[in-house]
PDB file of N, CA and C in Angstrom:
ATOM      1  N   UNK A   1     -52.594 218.041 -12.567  1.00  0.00           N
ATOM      2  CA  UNK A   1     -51.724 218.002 -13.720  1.00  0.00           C
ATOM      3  C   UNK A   1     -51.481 219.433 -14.192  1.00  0.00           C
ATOM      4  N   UNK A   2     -50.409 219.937 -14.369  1.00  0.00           N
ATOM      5  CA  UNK A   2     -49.593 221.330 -14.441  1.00  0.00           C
ATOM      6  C   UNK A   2     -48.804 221.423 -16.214  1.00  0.00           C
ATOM      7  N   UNK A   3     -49.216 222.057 -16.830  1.00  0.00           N
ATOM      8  CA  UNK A   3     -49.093 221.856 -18.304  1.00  0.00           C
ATOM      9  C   UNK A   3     -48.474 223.777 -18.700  1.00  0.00           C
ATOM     10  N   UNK A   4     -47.268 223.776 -18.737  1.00  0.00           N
ATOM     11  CA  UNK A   4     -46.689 225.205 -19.529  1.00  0.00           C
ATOM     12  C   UNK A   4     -46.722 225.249 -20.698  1.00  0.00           C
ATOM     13  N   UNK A   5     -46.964 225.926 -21.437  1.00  0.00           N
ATOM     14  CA  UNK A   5     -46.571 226.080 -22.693  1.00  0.00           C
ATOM     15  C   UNK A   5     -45.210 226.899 -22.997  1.00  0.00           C
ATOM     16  N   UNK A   6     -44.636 225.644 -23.728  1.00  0.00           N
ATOM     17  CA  UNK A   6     -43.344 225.380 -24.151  1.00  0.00           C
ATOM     18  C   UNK A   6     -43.062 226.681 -25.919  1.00  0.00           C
ATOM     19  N   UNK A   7     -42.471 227.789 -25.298  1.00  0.00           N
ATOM     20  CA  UNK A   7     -42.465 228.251 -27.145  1.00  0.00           C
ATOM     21  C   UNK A   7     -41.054 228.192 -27.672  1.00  0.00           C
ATOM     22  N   UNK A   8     -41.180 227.793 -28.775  1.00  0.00           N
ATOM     23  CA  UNK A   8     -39.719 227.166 -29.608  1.00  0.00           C
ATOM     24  C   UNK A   8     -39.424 228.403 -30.347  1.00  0.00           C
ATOM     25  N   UNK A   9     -37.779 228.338 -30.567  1.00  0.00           N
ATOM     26  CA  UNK A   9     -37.586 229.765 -31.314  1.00  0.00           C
ATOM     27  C   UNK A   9     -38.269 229.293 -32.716  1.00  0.00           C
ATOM     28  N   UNK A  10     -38.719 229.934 -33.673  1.00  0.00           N
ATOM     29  CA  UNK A  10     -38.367 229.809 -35.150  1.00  0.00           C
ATOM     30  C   UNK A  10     -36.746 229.127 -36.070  1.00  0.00           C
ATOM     31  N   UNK A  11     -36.343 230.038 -35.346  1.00  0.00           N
ATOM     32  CA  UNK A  11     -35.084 230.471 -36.089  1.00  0.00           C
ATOM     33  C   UNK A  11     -34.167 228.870 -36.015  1.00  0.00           C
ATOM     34  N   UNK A  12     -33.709 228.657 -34.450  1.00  0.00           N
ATOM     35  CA  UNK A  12     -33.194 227.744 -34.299  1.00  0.00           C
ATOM     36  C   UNK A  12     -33.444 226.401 -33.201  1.00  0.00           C
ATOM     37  N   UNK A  13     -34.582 226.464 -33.035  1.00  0.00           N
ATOM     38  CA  UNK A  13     -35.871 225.143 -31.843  1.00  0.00           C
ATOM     39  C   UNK A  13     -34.891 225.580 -30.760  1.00  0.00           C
ATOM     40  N   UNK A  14     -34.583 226.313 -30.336  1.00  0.00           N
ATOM     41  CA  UNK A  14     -33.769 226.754 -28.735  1.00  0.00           C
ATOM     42  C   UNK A  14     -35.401 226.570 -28.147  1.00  0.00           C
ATOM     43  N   UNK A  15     -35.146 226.551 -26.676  1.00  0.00           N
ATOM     44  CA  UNK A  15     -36.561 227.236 -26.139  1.00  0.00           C
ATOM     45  C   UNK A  15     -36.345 228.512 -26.190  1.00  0.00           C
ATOM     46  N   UNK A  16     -37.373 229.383 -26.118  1.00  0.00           N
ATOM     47  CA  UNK A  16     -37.941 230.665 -25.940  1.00  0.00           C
ATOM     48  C   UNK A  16     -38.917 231.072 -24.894  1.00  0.00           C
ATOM     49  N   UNK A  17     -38.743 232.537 -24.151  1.00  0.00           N
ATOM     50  CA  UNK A  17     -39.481 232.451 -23.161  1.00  0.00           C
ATOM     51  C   UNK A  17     -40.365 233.727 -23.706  1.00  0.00           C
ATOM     52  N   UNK A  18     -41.244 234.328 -22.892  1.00  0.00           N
ATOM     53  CA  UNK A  18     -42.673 235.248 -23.186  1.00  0.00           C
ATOM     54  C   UNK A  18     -42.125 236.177 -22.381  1.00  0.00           C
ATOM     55  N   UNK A  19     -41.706 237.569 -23.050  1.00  0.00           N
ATOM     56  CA  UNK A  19     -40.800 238.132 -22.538  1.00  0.00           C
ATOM     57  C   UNK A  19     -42.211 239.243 -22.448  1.00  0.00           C
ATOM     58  N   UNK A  20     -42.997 239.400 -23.082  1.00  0.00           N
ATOM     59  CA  UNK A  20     -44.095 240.264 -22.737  1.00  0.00           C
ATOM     60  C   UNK A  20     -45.530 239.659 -23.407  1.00  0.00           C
ATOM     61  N   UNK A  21     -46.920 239.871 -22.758  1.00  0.00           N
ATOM     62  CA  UNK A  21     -47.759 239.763 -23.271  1.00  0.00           C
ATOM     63  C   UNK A  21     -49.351 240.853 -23.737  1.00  0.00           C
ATOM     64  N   UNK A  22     -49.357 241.034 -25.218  1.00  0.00           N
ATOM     65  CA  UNK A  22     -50.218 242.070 -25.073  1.00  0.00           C
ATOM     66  C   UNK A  22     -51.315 241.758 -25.510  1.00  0.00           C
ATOM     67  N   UNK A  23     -52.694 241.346 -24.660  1.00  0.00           N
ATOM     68  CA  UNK A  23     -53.785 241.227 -24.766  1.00  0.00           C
ATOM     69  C   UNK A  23     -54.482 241.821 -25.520  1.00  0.00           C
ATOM     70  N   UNK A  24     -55.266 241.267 -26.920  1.00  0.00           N
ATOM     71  CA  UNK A  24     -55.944 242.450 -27.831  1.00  0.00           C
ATOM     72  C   UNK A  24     -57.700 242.379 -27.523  1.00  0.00           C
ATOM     73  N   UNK A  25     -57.936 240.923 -27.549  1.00  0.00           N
ATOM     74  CA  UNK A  25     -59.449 240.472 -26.483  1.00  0.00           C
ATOM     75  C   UNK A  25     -59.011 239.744 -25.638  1.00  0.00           C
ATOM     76  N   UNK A  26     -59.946 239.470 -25.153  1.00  0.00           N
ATOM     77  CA  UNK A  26     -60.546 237.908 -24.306  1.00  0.00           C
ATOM     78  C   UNK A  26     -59.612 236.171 -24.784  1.00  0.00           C
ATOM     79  N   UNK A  27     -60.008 236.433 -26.124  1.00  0.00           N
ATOM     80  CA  UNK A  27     -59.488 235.476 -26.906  1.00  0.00           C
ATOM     81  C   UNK A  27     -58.411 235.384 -28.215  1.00  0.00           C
ATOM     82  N   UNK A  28     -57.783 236.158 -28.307  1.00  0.00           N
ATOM     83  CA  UNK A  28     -56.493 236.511 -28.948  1.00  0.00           C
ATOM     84  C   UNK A  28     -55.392 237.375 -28.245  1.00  0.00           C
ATOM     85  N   UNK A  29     -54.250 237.219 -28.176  1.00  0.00           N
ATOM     86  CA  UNK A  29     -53.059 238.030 -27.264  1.00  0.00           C
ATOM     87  C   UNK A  29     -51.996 237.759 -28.348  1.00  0.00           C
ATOM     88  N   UNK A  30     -50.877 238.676 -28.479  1.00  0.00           N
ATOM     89  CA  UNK A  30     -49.817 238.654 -29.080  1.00  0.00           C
ATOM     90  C   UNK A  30     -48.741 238.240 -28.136  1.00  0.00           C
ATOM     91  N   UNK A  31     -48.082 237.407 -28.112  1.00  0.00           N
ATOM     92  CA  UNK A  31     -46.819 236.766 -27.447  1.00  0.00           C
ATOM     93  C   UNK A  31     -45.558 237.272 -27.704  1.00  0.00           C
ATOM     94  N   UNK A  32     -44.904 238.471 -26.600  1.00  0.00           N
ATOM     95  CA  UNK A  32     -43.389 238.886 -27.696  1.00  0.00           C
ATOM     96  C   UNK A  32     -42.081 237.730 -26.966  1.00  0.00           C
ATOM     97  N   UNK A  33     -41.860 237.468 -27.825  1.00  0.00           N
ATOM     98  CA  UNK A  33     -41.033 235.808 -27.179  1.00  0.00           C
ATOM     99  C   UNK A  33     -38.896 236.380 -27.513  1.00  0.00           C
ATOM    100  N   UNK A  34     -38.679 235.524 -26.522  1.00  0.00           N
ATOM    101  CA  UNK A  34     -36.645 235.461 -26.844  1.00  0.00           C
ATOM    102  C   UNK A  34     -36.502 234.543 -27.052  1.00  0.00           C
ATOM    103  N   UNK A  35     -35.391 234.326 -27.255  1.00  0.00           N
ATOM    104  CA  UNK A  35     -34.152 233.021 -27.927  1.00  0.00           C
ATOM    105  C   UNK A  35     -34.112 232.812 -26.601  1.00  0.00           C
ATOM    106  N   UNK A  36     -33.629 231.823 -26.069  1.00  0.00           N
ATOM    107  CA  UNK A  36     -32.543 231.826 -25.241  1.00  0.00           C
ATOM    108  C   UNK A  36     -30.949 231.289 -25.233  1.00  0.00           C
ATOM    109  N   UNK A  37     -31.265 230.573 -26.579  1.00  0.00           N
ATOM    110  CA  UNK A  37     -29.747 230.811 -27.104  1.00  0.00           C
ATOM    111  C   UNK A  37     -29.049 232.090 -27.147  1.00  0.00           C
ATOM    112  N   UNK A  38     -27.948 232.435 -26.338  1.00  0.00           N
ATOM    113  CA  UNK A  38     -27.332 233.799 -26.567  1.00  0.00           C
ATOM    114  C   UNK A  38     -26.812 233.491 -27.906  1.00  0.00           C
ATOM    115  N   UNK A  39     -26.394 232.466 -28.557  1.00  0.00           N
ATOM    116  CA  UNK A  39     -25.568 232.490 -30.087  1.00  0.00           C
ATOM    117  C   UNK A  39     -27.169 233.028 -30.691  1.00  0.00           C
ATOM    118  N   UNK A  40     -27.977 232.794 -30.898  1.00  0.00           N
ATOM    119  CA  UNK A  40     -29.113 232.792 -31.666  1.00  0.00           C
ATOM    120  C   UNK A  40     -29.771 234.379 -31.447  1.00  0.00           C
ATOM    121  N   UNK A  41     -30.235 234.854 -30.622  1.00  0.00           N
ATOM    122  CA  UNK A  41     -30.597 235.935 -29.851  1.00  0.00           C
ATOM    123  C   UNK A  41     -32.216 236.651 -30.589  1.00  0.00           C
ATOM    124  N   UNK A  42     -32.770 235.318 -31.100  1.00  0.00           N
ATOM    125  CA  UNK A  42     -33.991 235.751 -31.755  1.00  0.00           C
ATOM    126  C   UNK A  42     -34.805 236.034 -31.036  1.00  0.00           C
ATOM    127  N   UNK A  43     -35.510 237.285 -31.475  1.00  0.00           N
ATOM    128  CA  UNK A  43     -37.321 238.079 -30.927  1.00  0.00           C
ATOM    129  C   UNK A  43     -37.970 237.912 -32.052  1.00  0.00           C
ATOM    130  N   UNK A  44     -39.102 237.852 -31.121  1.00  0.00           N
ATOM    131  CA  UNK A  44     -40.215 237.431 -32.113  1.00  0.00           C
ATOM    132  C   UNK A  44     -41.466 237.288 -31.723  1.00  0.00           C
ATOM    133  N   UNK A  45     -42.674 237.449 -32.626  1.00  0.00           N
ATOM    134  CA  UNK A  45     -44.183 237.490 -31.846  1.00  0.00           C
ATOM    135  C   UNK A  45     -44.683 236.288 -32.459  1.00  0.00           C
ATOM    136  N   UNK A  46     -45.332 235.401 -31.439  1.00  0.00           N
ATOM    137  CA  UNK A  46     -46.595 234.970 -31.887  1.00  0.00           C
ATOM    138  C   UNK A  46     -47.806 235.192 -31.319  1.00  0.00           C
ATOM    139  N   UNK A  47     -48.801 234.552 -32.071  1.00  0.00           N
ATOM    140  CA  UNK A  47     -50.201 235.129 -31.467  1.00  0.00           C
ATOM    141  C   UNK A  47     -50.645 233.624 -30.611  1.00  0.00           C
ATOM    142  N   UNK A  48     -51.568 234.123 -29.974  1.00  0.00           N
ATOM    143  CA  UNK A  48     -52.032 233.035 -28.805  1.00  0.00           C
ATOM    144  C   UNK A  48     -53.705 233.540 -29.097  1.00  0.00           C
ATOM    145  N   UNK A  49     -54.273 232.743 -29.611  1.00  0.00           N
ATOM    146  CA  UNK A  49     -56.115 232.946 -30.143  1.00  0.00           C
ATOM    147  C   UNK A  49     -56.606 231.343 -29.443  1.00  0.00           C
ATOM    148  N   UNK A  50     -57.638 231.288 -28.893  1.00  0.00           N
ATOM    149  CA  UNK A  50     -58.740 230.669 -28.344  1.00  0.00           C
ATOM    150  C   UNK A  50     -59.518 229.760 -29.746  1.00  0.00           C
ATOM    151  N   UNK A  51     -59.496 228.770 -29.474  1.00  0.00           N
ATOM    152  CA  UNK A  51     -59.858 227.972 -30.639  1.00  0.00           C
ATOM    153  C   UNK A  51     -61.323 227.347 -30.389  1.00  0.00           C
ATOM    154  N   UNK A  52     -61.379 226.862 -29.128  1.00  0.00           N
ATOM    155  CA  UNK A  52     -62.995 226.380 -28.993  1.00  0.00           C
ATOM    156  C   UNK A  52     -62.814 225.433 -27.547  1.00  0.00           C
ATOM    157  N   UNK A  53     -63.788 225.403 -27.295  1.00  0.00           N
ATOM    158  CA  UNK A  53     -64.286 224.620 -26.105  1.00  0.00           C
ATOM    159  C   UNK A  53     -64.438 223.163 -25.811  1.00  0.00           C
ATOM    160  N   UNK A  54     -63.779 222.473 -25.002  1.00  0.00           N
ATOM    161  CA  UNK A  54     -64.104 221.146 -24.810  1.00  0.00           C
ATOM    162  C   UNK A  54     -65.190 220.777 -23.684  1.00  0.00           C
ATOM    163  N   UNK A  55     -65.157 221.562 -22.782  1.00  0.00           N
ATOM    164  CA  UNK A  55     -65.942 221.006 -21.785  1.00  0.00           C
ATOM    165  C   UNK A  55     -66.720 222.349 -21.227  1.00  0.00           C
ATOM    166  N   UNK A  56     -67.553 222.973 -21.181  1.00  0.00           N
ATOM    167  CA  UNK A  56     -68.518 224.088 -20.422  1.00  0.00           C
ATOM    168  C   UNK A  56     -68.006 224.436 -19.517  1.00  0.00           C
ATOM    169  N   UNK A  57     -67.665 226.108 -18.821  1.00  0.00           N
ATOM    170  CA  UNK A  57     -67.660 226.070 -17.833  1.00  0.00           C
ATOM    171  C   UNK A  57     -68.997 225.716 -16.973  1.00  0.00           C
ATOM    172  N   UNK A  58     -68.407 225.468 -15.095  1.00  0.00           N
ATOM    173  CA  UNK A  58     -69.827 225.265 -14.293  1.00  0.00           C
ATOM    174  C   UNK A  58     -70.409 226.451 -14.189  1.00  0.00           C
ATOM    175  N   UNK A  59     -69.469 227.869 -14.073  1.00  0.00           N
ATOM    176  CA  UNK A  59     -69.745 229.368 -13.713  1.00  0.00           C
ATOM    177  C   UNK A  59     -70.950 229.300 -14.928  1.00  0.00           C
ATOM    178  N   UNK A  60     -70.864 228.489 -16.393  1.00  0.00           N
ATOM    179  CA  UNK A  60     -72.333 229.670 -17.092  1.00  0.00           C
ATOM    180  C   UNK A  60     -73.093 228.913 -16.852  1.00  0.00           C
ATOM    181  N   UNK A  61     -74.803 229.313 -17.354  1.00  0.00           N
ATOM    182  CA  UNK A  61     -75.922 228.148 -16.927  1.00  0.00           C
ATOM    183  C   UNK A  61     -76.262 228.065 -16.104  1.00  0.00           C
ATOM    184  N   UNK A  62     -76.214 226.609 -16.110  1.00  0.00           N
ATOM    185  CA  UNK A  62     -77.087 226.377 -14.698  1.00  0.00           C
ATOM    186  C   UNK A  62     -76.070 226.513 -13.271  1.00  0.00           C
ATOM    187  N   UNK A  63     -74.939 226.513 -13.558  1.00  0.00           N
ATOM    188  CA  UNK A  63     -74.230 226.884 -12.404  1.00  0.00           C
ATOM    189  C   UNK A  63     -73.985 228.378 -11.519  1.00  0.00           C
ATOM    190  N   UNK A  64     -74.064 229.199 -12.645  1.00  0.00           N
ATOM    191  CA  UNK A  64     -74.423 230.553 -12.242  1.00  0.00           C
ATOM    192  C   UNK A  64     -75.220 230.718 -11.663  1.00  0.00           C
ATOM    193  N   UNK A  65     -76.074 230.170 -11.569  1.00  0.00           N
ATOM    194  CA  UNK A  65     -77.795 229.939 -10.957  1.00  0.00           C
ATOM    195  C   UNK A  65     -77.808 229.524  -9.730  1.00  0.00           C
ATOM    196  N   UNK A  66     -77.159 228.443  -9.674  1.00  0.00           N
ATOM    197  CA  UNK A  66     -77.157 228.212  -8.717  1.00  0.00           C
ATOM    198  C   UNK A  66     -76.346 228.584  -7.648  1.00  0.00           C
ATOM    199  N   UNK A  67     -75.055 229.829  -8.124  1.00  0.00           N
ATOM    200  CA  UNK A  67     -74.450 230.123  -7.148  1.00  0.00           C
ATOM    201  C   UNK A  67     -74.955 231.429  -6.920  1.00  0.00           C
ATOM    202  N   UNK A  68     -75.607 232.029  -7.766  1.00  0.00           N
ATOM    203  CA  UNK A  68     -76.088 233.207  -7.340  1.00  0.00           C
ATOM    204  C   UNK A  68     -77.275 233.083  -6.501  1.00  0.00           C
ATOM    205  N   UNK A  69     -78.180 231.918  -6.467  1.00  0.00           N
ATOM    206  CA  UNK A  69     -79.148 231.772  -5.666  1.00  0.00           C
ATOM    207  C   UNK A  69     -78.533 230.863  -4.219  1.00  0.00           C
ATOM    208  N   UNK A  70     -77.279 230.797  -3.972  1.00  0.00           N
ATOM    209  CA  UNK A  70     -77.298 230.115  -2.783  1.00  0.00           C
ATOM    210  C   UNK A  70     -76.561 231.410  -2.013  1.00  0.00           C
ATOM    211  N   UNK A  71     -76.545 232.411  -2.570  1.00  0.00           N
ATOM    212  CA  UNK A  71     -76.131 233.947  -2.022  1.00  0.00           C
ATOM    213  C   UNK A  71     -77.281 234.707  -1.775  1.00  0.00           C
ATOM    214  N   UNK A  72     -78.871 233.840  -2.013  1.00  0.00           N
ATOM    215  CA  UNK A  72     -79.671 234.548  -1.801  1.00  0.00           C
ATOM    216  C   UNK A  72     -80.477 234.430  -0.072  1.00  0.00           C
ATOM    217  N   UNK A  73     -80.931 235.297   0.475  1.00  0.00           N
ATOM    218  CA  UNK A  73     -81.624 234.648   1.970  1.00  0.00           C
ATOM    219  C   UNK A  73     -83.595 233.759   1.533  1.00  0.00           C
ATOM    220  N   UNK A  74     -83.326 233.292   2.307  1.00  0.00           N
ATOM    221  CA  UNK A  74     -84.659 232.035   2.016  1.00  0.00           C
ATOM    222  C   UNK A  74     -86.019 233.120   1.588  1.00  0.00           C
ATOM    223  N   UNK A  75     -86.486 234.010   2.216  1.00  0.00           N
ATOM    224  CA  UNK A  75     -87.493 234.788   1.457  1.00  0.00           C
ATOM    225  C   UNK A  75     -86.993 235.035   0.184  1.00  0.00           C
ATOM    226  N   UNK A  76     -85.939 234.997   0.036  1.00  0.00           N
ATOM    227  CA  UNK A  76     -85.769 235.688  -1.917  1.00  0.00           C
ATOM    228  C   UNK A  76     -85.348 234.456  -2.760  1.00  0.00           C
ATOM    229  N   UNK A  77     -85.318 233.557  -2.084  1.00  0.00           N
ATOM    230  CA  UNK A  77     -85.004 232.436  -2.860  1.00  0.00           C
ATOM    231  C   UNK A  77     -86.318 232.316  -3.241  1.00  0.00           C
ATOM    232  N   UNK A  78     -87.353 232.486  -2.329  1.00  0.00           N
ATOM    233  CA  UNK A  78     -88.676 232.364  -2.753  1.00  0.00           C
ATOM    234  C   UNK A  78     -89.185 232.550  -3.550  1.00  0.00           C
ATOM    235  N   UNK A  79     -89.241 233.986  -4.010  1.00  0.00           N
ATOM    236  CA  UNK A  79     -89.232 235.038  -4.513  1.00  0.00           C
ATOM    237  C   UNK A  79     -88.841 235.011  -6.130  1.00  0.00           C
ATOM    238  N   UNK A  80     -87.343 234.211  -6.045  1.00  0.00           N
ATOM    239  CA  UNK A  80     -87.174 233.976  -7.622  1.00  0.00           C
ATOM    240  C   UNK A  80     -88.307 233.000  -7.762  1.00  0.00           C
ATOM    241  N   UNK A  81     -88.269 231.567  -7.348  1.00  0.00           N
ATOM    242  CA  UNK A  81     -88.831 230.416  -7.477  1.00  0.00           C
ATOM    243  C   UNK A  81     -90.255 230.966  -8.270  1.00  0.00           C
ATOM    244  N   UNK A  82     -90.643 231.779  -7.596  1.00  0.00           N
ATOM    245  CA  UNK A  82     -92.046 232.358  -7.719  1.00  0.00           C
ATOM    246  C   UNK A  82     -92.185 232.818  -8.876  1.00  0.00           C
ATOM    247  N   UNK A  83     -91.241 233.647  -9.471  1.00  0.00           N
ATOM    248  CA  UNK A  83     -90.907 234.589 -10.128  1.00  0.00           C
ATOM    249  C   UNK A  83     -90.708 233.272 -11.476  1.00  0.00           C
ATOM    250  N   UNK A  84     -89.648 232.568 -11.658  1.00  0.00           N
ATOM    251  CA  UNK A  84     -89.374 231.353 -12.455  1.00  0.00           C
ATOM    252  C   UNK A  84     -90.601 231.066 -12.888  1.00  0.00           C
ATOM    253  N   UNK A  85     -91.459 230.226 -12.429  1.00  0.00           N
ATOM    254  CA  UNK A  85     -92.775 229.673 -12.652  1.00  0.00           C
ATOM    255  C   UNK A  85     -93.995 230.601 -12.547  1.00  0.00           C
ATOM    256  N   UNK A  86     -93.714 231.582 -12.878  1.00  0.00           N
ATOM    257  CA  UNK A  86     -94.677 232.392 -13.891  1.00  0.00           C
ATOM    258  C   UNK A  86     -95.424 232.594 -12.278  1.00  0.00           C
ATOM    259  N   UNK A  87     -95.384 232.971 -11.067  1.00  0.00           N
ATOM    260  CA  UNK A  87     -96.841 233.306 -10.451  1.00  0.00           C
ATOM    261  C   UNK A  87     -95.810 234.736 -10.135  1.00  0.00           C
ATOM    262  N   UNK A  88     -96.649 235.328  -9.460  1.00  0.00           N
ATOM    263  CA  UNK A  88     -96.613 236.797  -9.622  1.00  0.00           C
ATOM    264  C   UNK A  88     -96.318 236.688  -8.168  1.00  0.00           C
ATOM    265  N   UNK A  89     -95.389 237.551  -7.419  1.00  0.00           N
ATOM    266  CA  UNK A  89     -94.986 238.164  -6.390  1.00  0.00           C
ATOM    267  C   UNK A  89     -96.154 238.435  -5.694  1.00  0.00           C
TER     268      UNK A  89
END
């Protein structure tokens, strides 16, 4: 399932397209948007901010873990294991 985000002018609900984007973090970007009505010919910014999480990525946690340890060779897998449960190398 393939989902765009659709931005509406202000001025007059034409669509509008993202004529540039300037990243300020991770989780906020400023959107400089057009009309595409040529009668209308509105610019304009909105902001695009990160609101919250529905589902975890697999990359943090325990998935990181496990992909960084299946990049490991079998002595060092050991090695963490060992290391995890407290016995000493």
């Amino acid at each position: 399932m393939s989902r765009n985000l659709k931005i509406i002018c202000t001025e007059c609900t034409a669509p509008a397209i993202v004529s540039k984007t300037n990243r300020k973090t991770a989780q906020f970007a400023d959107l400089y948007c057009q009309c595409t009505d040529v009668e209308c010919g509105h610019t304009f910014v909105m902001n695009m901010t990160f609101s919250h999480t529905l589902s975890p990525s697999a990359r943090s946690g325990r998935g990181l873990v496990k992909t960084l340890l299946s990049l490991l060779r079998p002595e060092d897998k050991q090695i963490a294991l060992d290391l995890l449960q407290g016995q000493p190398g």
